[in-house]
PDB file of N, CA and C in Angstrom:
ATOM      1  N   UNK A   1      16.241 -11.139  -5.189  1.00  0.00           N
ATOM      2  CA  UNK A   1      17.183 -10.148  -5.689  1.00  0.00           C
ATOM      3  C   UNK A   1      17.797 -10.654  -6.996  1.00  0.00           C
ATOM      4  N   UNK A   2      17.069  -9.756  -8.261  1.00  0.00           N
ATOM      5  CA  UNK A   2      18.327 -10.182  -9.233  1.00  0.00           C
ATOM      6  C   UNK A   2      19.894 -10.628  -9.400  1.00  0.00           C
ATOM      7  N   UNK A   3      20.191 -11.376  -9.837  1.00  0.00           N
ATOM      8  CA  UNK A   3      21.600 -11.671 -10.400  1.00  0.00           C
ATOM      9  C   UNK A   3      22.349 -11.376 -11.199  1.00  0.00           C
ATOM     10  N   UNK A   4      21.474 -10.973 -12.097  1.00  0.00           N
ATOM     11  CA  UNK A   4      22.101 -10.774 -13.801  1.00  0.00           C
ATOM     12  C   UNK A   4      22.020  -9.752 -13.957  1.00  0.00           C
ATOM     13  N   UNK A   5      21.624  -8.662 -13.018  1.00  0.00           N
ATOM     14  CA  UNK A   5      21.629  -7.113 -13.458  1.00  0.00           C
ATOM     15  C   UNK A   5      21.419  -6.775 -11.919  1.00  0.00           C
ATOM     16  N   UNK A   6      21.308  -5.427 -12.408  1.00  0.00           N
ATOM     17  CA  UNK A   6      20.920  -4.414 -10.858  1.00  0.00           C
ATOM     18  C   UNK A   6      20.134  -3.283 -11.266  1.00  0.00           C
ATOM     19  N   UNK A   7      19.279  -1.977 -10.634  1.00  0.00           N
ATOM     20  CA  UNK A   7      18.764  -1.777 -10.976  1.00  0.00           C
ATOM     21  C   UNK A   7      19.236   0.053 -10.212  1.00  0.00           C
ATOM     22  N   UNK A   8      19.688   1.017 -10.387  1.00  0.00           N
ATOM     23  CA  UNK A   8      19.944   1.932 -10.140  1.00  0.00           C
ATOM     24  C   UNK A   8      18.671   3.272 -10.331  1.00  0.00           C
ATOM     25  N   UNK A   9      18.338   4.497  -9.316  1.00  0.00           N
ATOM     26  CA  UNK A   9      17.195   5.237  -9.703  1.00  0.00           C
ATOM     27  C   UNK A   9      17.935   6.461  -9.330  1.00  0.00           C
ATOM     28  N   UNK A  10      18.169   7.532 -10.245  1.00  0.00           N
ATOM     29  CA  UNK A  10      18.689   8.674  -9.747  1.00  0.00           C
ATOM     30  C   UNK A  10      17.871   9.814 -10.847  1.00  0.00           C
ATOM     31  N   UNK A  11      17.510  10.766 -10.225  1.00  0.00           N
ATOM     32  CA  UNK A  11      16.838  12.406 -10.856  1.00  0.00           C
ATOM     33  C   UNK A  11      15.771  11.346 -11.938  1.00  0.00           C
ATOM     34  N   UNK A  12      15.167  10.488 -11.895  1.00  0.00           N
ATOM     35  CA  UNK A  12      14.221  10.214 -12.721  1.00  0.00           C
ATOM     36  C   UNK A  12      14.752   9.433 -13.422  1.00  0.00           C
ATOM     37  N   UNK A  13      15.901   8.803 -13.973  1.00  0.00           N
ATOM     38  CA  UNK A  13      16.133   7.665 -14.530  1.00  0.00           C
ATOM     39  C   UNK A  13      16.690   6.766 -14.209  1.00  0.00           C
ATOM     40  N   UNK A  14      15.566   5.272 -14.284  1.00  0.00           N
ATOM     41  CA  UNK A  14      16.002   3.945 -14.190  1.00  0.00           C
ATOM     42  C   UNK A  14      17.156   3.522 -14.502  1.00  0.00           C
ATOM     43  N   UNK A  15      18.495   3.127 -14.120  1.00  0.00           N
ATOM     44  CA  UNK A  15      19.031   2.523 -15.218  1.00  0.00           C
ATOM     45  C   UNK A  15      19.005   0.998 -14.664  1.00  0.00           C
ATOM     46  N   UNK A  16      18.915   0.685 -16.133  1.00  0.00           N
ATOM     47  CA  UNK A  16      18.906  -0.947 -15.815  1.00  0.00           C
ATOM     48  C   UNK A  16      20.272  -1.748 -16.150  1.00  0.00           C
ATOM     49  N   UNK A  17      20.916  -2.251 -15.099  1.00  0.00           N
ATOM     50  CA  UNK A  17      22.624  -2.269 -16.098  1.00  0.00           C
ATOM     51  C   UNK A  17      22.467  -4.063 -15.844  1.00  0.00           C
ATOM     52  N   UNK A  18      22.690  -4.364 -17.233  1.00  0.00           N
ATOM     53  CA  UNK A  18      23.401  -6.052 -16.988  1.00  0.00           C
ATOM     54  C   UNK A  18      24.747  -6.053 -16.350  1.00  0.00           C
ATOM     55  N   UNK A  19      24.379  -7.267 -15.390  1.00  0.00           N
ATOM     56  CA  UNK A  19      25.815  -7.155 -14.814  1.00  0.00           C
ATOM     57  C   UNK A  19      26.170  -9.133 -14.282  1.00  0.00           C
ATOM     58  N   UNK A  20      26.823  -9.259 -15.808  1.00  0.00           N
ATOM     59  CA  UNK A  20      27.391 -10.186 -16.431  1.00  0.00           C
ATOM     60  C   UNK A  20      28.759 -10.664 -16.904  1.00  0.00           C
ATOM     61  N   UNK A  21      29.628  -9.108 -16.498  1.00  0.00           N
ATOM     62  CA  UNK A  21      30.799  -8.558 -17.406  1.00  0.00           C
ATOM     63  C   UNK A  21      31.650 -10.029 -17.333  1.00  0.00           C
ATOM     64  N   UNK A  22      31.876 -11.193 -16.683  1.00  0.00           N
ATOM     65  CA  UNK A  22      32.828 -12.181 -16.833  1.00  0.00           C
ATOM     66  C   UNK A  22      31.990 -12.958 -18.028  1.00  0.00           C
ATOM     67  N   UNK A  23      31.055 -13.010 -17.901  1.00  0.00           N
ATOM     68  CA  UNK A  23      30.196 -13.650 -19.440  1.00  0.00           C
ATOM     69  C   UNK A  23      29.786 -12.862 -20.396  1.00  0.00           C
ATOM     70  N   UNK A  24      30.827 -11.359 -20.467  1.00  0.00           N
ATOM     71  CA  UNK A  24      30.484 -10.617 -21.814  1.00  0.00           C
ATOM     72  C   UNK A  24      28.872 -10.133 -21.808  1.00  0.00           C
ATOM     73  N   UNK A  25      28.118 -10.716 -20.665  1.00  0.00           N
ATOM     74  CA  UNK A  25      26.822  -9.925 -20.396  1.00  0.00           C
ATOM     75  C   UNK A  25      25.936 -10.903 -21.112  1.00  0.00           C
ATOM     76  N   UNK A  26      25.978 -11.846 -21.868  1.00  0.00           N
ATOM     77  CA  UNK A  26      25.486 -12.839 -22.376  1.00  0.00           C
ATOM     78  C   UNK A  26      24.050 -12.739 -21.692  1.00  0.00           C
ATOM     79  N   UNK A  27      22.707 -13.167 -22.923  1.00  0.00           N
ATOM     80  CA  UNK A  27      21.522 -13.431 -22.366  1.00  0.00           C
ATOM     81  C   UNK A  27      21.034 -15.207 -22.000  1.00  0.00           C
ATOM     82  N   UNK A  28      20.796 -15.168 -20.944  1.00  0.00           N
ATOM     83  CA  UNK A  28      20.500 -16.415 -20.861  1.00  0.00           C
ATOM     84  C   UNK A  28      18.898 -16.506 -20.169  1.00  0.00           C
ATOM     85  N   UNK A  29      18.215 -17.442 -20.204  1.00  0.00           N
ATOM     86  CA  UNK A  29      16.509 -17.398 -19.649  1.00  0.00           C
ATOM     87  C   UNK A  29      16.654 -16.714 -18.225  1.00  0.00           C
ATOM     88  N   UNK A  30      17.351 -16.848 -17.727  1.00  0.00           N
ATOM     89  CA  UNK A  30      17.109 -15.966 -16.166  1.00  0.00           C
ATOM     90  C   UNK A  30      17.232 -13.855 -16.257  1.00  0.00           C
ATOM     91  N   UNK A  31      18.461 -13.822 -17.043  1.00  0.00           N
ATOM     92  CA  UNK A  31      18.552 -12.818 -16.982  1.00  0.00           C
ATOM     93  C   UNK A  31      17.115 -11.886 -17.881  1.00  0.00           C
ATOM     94  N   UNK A  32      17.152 -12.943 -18.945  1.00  0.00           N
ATOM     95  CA  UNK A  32      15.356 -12.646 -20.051  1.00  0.00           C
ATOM     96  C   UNK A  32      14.519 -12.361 -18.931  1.00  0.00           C
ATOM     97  N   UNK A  33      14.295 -13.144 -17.907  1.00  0.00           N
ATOM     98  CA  UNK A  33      13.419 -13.297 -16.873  1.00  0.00           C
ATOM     99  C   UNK A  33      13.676 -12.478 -15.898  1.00  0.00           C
ATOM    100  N   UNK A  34      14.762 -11.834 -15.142  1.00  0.00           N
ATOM    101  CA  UNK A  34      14.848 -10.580 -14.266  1.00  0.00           C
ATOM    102  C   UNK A  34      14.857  -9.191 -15.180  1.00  0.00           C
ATOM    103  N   UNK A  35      15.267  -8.943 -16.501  1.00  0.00           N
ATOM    104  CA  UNK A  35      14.843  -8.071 -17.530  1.00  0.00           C
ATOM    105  C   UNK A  35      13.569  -7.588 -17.453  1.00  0.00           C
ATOM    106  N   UNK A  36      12.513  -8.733 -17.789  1.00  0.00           N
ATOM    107  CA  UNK A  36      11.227  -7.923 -18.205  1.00  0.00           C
ATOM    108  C   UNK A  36      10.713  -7.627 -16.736  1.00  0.00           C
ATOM    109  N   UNK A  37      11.159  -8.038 -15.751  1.00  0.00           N
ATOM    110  CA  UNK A  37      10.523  -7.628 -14.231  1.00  0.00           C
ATOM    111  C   UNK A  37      11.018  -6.443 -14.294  1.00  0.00           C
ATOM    112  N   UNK A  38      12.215  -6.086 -14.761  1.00  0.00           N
ATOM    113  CA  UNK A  38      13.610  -4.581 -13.805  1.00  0.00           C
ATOM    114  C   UNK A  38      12.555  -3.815 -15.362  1.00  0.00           C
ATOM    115  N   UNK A  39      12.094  -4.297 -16.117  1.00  0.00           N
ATOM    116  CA  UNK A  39      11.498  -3.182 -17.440  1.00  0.00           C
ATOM    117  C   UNK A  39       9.693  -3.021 -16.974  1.00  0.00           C
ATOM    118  N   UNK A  40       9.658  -3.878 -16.615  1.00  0.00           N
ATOM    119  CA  UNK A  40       7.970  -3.878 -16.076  1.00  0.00           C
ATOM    120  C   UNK A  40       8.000  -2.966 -14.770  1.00  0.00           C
ATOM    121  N   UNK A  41       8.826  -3.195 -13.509  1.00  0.00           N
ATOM    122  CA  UNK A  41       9.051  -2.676 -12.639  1.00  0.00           C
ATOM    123  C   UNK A  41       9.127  -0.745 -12.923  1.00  0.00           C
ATOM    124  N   UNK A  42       9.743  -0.642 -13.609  1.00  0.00           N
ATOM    125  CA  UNK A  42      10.305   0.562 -14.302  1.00  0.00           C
ATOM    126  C   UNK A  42       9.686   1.453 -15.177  1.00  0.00           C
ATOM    127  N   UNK A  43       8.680   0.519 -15.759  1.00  0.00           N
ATOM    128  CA  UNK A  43       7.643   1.241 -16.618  1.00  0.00           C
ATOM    129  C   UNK A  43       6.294   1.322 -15.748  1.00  0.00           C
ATOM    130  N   UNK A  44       6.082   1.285 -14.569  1.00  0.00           N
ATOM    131  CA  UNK A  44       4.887   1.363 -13.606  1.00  0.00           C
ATOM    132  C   UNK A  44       5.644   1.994 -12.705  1.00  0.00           C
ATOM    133  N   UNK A  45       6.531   2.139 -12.548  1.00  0.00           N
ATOM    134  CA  UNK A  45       7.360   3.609 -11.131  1.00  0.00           C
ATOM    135  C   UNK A  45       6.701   4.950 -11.738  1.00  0.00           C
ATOM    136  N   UNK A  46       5.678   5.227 -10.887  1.00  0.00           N
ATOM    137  CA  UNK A  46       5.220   7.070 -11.193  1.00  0.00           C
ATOM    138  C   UNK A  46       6.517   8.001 -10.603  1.00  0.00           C
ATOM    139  N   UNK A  47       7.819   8.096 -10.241  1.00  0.00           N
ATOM    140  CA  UNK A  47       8.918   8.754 -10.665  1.00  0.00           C
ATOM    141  C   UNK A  47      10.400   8.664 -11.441  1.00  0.00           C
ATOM    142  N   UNK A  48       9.635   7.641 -12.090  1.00  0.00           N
ATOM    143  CA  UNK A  48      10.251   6.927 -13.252  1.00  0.00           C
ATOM    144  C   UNK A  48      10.316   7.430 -14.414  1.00  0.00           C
ATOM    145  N   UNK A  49      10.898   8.587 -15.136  1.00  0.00           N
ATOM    146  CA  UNK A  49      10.968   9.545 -16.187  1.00  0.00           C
ATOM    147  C   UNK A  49      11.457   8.776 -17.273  1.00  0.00           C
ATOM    148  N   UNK A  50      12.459   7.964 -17.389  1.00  0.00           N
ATOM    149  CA  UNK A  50      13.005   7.415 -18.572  1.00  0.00           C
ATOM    150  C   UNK A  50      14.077   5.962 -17.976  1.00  0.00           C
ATOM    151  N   UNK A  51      13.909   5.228 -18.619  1.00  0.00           N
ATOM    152  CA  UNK A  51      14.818   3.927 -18.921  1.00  0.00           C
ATOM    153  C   UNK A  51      15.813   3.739 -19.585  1.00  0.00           C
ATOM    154  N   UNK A  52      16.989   3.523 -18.878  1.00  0.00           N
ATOM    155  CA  UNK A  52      18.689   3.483 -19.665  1.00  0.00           C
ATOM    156  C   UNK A  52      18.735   1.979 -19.318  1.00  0.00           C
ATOM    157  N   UNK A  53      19.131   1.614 -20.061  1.00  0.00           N
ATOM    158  CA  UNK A  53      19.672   0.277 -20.166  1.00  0.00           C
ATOM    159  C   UNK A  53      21.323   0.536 -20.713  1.00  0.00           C
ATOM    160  N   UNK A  54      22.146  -0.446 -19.592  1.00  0.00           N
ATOM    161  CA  UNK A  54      23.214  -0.299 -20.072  1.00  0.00           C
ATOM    162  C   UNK A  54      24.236  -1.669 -19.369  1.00  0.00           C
ATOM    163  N   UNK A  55      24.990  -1.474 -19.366  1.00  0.00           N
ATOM    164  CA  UNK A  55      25.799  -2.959 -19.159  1.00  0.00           C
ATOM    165  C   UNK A  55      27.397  -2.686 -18.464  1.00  0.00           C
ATOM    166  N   UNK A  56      27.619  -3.724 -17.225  1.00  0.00           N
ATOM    167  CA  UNK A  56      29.313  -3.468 -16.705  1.00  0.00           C
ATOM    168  C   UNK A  56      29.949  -3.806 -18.042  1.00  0.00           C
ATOM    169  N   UNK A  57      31.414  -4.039 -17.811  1.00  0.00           N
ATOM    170  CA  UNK A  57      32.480  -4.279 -18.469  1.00  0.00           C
ATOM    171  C   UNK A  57      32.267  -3.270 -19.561  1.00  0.00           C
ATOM    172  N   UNK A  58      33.832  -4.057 -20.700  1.00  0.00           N
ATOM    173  CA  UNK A  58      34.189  -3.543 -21.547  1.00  0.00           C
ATOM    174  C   UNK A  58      33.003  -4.374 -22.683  1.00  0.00           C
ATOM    175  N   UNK A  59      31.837  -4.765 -22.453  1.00  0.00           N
ATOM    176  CA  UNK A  59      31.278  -5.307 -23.193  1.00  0.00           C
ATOM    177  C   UNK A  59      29.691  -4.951 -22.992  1.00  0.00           C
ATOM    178  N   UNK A  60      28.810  -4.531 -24.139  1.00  0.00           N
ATOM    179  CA  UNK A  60      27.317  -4.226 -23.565  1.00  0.00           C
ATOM    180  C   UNK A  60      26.779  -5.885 -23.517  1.00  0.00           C
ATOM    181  N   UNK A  61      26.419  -6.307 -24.788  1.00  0.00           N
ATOM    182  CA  UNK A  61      26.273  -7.972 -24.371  1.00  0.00           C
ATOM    183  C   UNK A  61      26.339  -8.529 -25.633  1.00  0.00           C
ATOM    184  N   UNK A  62      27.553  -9.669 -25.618  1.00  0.00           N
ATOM    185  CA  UNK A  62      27.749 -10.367 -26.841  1.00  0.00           C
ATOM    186  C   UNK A  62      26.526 -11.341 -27.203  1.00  0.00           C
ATOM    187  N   UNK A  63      25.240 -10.965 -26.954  1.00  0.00           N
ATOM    188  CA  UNK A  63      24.657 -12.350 -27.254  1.00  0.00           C
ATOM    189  C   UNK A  63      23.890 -13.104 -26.554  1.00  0.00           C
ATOM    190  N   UNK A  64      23.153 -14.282 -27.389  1.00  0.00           N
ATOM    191  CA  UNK A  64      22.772 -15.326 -26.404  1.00  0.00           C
ATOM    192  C   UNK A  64      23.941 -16.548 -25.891  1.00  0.00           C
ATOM    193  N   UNK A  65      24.046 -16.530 -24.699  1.00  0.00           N
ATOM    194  CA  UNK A  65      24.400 -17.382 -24.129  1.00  0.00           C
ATOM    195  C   UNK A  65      24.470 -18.820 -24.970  1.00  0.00           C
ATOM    196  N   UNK A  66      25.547 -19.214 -25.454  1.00  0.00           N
ATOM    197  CA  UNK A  66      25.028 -20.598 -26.016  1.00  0.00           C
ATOM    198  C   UNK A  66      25.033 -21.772 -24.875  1.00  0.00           C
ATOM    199  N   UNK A  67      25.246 -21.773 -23.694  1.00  0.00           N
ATOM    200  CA  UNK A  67      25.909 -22.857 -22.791  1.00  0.00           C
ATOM    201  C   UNK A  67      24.574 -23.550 -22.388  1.00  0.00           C
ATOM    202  N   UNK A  68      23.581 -22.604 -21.964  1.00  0.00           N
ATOM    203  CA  UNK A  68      22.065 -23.258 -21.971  1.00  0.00           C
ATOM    204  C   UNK A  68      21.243 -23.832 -22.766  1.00  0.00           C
ATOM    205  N   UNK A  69      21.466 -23.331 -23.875  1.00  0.00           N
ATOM    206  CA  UNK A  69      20.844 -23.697 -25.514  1.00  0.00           C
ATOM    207  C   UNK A  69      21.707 -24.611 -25.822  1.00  0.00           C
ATOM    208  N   UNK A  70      22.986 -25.215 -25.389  1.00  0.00           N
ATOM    209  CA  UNK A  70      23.454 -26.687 -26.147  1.00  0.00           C
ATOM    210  C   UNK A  70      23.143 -27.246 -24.718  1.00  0.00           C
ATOM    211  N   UNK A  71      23.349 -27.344 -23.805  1.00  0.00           N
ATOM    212  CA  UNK A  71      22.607 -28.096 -22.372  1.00  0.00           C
ATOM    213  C   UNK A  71      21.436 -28.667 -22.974  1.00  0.00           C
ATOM    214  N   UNK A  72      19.963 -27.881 -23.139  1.00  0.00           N
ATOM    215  CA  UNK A  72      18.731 -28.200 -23.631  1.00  0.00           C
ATOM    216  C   UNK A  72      18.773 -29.262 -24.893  1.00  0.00           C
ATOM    217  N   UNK A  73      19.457 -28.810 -26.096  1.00  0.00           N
ATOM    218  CA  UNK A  73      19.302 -29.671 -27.097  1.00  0.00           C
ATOM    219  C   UNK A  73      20.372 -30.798 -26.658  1.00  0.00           C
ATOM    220  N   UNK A  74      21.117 -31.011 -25.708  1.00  0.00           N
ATOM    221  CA  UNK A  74      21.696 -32.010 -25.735  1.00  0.00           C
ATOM    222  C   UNK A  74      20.860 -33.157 -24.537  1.00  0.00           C
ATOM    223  N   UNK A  75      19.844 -32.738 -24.140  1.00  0.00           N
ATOM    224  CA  UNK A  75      19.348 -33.037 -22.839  1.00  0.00           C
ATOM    225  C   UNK A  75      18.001 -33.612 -24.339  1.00  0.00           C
ATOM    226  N   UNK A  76      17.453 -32.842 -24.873  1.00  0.00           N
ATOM    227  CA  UNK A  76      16.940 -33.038 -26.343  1.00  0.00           C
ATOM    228  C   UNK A  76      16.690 -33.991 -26.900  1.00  0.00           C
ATOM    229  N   UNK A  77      18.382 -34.387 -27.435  1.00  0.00           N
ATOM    230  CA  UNK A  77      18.881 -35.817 -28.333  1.00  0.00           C
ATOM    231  C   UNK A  77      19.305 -37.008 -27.487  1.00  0.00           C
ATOM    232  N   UNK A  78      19.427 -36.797 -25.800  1.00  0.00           N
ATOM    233  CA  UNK A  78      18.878 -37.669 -25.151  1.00  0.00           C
ATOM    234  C   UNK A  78      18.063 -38.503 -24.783  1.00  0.00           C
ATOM    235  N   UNK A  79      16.900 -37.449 -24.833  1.00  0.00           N
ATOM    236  CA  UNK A  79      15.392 -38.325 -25.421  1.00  0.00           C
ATOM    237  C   UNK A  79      15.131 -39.073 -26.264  1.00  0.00           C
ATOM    238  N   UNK A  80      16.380 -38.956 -27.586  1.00  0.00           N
ATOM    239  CA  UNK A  80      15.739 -39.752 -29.080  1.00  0.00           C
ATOM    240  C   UNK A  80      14.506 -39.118 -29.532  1.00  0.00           C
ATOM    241  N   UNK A  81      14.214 -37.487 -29.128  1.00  0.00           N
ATOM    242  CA  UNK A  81      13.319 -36.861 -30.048  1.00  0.00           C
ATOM    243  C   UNK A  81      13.823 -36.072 -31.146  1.00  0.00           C
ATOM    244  N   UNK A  82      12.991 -36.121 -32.272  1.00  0.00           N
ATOM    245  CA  UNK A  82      13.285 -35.057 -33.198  1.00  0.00           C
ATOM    246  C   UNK A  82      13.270 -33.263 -32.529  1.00  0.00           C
ATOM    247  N   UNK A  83      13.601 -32.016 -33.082  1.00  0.00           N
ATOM    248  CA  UNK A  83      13.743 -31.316 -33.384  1.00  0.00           C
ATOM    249  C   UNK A  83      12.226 -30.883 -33.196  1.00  0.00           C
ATOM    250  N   UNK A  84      12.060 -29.933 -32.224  1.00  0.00           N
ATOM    251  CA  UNK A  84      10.573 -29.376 -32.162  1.00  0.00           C
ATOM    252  C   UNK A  84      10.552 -28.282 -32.577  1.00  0.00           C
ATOM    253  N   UNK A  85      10.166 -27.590 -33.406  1.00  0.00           N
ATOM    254  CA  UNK A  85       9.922 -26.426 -34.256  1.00  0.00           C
ATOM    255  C   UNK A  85       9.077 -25.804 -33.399  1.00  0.00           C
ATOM    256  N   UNK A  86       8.126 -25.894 -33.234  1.00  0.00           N
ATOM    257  CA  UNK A  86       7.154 -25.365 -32.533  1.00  0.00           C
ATOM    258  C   UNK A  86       7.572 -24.926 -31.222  1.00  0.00           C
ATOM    259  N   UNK A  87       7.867 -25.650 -30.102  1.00  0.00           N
ATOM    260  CA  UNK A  87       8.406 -25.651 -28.783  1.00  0.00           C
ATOM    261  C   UNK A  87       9.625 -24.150 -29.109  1.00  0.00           C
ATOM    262  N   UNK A  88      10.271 -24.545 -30.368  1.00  0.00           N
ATOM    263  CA  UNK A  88      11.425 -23.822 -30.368  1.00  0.00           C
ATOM    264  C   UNK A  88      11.212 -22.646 -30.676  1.00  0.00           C
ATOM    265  N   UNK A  89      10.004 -22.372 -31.491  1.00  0.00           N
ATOM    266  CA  UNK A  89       9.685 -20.881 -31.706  1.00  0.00           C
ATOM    267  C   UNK A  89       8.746 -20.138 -29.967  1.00  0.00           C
ATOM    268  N   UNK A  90       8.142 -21.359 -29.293  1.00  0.00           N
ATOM    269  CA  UNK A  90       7.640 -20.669 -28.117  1.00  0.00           C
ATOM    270  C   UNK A  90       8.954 -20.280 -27.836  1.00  0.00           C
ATOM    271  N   UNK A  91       9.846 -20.697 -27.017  1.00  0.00           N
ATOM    272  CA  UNK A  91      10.906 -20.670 -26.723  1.00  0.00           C
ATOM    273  C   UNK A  91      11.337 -19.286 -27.650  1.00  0.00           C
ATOM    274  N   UNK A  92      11.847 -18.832 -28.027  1.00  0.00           N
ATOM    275  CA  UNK A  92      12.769 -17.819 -28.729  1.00  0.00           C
ATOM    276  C   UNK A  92      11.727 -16.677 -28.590  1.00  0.00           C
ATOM    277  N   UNK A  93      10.432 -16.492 -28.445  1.00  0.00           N
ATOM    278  CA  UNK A  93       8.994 -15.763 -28.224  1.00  0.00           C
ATOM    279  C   UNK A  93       9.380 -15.103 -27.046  1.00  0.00           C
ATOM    280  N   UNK A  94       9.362 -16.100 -26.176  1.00  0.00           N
ATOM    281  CA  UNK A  94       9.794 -15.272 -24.777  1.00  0.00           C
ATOM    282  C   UNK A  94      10.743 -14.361 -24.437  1.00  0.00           C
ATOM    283  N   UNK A  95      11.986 -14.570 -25.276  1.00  0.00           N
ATOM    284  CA  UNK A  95      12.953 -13.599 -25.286  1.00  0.00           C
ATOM    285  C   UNK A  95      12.619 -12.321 -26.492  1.00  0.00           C
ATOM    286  N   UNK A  96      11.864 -12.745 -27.279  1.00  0.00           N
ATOM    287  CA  UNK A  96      11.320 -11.636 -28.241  1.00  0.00           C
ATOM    288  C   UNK A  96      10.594 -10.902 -27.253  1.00  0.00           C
ATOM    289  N   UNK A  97       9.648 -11.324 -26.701  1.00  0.00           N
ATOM    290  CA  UNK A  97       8.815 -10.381 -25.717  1.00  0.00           C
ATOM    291  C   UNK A  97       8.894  -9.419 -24.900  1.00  0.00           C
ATOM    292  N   UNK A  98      10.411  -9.914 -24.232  1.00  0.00           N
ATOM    293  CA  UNK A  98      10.933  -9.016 -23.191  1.00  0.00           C
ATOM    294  C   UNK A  98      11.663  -8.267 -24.142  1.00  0.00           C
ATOM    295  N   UNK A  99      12.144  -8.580 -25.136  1.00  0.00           N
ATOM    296  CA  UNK A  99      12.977  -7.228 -25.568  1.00  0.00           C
ATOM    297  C   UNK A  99      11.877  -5.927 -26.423  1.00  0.00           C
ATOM    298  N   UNK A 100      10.626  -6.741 -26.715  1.00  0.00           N
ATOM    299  CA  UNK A 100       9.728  -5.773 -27.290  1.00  0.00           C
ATOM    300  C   UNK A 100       9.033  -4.979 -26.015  1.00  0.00           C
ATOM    301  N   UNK A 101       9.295  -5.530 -24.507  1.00  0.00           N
ATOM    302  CA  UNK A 101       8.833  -4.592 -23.408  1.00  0.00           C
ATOM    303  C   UNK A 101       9.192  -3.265 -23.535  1.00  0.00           C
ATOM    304  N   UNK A 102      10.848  -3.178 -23.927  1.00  0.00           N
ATOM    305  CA  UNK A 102      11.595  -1.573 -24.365  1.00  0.00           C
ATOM    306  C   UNK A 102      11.077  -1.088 -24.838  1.00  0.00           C
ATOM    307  N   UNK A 103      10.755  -1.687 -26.219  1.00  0.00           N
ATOM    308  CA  UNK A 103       9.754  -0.711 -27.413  1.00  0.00           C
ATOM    309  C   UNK A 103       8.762  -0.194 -26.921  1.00  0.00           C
ATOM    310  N   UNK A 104       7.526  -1.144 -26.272  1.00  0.00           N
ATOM    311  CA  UNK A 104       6.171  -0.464 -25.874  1.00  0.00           C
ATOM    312  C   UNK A 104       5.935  -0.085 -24.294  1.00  0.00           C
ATOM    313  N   UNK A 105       7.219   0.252 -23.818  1.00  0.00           N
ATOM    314  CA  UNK A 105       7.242   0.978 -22.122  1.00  0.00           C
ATOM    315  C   UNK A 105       6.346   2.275 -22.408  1.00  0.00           C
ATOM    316  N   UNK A 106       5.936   2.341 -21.624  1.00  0.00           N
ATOM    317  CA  UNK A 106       5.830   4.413 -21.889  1.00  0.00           C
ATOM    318  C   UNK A 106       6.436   5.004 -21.346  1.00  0.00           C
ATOM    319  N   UNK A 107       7.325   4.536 -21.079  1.00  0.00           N
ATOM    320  CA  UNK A 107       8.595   5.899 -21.064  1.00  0.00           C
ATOM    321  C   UNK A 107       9.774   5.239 -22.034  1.00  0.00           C
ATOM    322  N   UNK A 108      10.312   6.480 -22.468  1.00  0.00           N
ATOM    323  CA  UNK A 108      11.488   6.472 -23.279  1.00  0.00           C
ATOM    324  C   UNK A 108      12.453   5.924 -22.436  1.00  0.00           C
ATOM    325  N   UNK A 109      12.791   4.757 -23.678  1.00  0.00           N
ATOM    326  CA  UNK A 109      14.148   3.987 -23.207  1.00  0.00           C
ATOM    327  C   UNK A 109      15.152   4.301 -24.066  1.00  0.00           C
ATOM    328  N   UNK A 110      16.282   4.825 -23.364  1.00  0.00           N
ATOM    329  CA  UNK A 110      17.577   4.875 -24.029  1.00  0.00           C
ATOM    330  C   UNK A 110      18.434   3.414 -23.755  1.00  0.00           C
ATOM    331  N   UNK A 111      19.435   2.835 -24.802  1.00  0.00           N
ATOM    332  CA  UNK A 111      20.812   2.307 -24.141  1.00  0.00           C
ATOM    333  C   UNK A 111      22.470   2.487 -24.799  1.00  0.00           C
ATOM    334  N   UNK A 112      22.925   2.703 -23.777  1.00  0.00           N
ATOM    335  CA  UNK A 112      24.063   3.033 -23.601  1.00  0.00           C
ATOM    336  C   UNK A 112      25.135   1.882 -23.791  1.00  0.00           C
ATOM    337  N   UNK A 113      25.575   1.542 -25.371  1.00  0.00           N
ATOM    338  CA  UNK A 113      26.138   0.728 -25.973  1.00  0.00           C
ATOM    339  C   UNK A 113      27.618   0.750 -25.947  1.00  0.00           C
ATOM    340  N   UNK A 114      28.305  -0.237 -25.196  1.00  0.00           N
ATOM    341  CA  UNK A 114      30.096   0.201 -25.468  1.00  0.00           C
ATOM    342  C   UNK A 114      30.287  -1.275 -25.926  1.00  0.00           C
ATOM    343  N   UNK A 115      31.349  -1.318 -26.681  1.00  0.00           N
ATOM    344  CA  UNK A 115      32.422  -2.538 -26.956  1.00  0.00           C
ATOM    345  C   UNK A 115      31.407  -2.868 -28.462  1.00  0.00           C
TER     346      UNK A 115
END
């Protein structure tokens, strides 16, 4: 069962709501990771008409999470390694991916932006 969101189905539309609101809805690798399932899930439902994405609180989502991304690089400069460029663009790929799932769903995704 997701954590970082929930997944609501009424008259034909998905909505997919982050539900983060004490962390401003912040993206972090898990929620990236229950995202493209609740968007994959959603774009293969045959009474699945359209995709809302939308978010609790007074906030849709400030962002990436920085608390995991300084964890990692500090876990990083522990090692005494340089700066992996490469690793770091896989890394940032994966979250590109799932957000390009929206774009190429076949069904129309709306979202419903506050704050």
């Amino acid at each position: 069962m997701p954590d970082t969101l929930r997944t609501e189905t009424e008259a034909g539309v998905r909505s997919i709501v982050l539900a983060r609101p004490e962390a401003y809805n912040t993206i972090t690798p898990r929620l990236r990771d229950e995202l493209a399932a609740a968007i994959d899930d959603a774009d293969a439902d045959p009474d699945v008409r359209v995709i809302l994405l939308r978010a609790d609180g007074p906030v849709f989502c400030a962002g990436y999470g920085l608390d995991w991304s300084t964890e990692m690089q500090r876990h990083e400069s522990d090692m005494d390694r340089a700066w992996d460029s490469a690793m770091d663009m896989r890394l940032m790929s994966t979250f590109v991916n799932t957000y390009l799932k929206l774009w190429y769903a076949a069904k129309p995704t709306i979202a419903a932006v506050q704050g």
